[in-house]
Protein backbone atom coordinates (compact mmCIF):
# COMPACT_ATOMS: atom_id res chain seq x y z
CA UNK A 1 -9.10 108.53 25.22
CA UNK A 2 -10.22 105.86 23.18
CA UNK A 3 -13.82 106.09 21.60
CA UNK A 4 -14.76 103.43 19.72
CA UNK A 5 -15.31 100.02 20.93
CA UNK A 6 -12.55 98.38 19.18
CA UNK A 7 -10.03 101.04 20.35
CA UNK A 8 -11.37 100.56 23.75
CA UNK A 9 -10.86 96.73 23.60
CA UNK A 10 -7.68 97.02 22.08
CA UNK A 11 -6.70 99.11 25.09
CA UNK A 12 -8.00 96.07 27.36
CA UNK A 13 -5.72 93.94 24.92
CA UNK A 14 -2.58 95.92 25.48
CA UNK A 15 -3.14 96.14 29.25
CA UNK A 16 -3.65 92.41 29.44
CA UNK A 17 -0.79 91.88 27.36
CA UNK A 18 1.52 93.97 28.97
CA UNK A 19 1.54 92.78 32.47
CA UNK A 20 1.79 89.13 31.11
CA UNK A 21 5.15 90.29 29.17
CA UNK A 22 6.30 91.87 32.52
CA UNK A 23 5.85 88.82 34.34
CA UNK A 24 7.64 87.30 31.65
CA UNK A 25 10.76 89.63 31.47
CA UNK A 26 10.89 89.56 35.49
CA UNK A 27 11.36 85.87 35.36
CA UNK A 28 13.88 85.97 33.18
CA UNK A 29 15.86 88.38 35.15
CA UNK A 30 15.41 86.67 37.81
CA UNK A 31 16.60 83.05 36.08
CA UNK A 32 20.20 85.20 35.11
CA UNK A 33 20.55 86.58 38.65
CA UNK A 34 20.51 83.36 39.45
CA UNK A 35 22.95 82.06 36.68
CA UNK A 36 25.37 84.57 37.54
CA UNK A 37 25.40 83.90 41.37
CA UNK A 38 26.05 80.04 40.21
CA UNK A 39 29.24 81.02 37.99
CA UNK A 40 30.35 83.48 40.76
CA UNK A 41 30.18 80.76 43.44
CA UNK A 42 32.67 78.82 41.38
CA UNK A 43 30.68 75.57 41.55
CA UNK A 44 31.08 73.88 37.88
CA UNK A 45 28.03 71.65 38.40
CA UNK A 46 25.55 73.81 39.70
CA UNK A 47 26.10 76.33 37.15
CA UNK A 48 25.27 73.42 34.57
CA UNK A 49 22.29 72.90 36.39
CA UNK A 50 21.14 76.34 36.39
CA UNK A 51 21.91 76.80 32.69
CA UNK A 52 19.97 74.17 32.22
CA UNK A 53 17.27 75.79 33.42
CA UNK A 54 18.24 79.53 32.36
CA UNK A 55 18.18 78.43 28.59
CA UNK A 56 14.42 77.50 27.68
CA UNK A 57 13.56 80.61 29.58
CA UNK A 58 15.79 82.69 27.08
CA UNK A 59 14.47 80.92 24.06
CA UNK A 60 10.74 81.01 25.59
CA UNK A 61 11.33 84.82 25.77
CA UNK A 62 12.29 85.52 22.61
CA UNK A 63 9.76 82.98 20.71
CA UNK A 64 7.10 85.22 22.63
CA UNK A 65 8.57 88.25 21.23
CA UNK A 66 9.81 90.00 24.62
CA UNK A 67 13.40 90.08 23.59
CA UNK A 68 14.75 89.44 20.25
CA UNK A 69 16.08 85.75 19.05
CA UNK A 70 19.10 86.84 18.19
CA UNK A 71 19.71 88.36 21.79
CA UNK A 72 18.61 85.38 23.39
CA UNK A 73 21.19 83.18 21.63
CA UNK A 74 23.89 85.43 21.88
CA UNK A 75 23.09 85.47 26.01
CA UNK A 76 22.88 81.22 25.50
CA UNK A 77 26.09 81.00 23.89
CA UNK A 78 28.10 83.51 26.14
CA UNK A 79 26.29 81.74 29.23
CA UNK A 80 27.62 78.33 27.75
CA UNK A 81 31.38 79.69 27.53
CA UNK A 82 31.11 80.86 30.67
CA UNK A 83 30.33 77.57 32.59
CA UNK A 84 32.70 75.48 30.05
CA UNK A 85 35.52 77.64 30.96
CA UNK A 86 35.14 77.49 34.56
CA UNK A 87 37.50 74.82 36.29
C-alpha cells in the first residue's frame, strides 16, 4: 500500500491511465475484427474502405505507446498485401 502522497497519486495516475489504454487496445481489436470480416467477405472495395480506416488506428496505437511502431507497421503492410492481392 502506497504511503506517501506522491505514491498514492501515482497510483491514481496508473489507474487513470490504464483504463484509457484499454479502451484504446479494445478499439483496435475491434477495427481488425472488422478488417478481417471485410477481406473474408471477398469484397475488394470495402476492404479498402475499412483499411482505410483500420490504419490511423494502428499508427494512433503505437504513437501512444500501447503497441510497438514496429508492430503496427508490420500489421499495415501485411493488411495492405492482403487487400491488393484480393481479386
Amino acid at each position: 500500500m502506497a504511503n506517501t502522497s506522491s505514491a498514492k497519486k501515482a497510483t491514481r495516475q496508473m489507474q487513470r491511465r490504464t483504463e484509457i489504454n484499454k479502451a484504446r487496445s479494445s478499439r483496435l481489436k475491434t477495427g481488425l475484427r472488422g478488417m478481417e470480416e471485410a477481406i473474408a467477405s471477398g469484397d475488394k472495395v470495402k476492404a479498402q474502405a475499412v483499411l482505410k480506416d483500420v490504419e490511423p488506428l494502428l499508427v494512433r496505437t503505437a504513437q501512444k505507446g500501447i503497441i510497438k511502431k514496429e508492430t503496427a507497421s508490420r500489421k499495415v503492410s501485411r493488411l495492405n498485401a492482403r487487400v491488393k492481392a484480393m481479386v
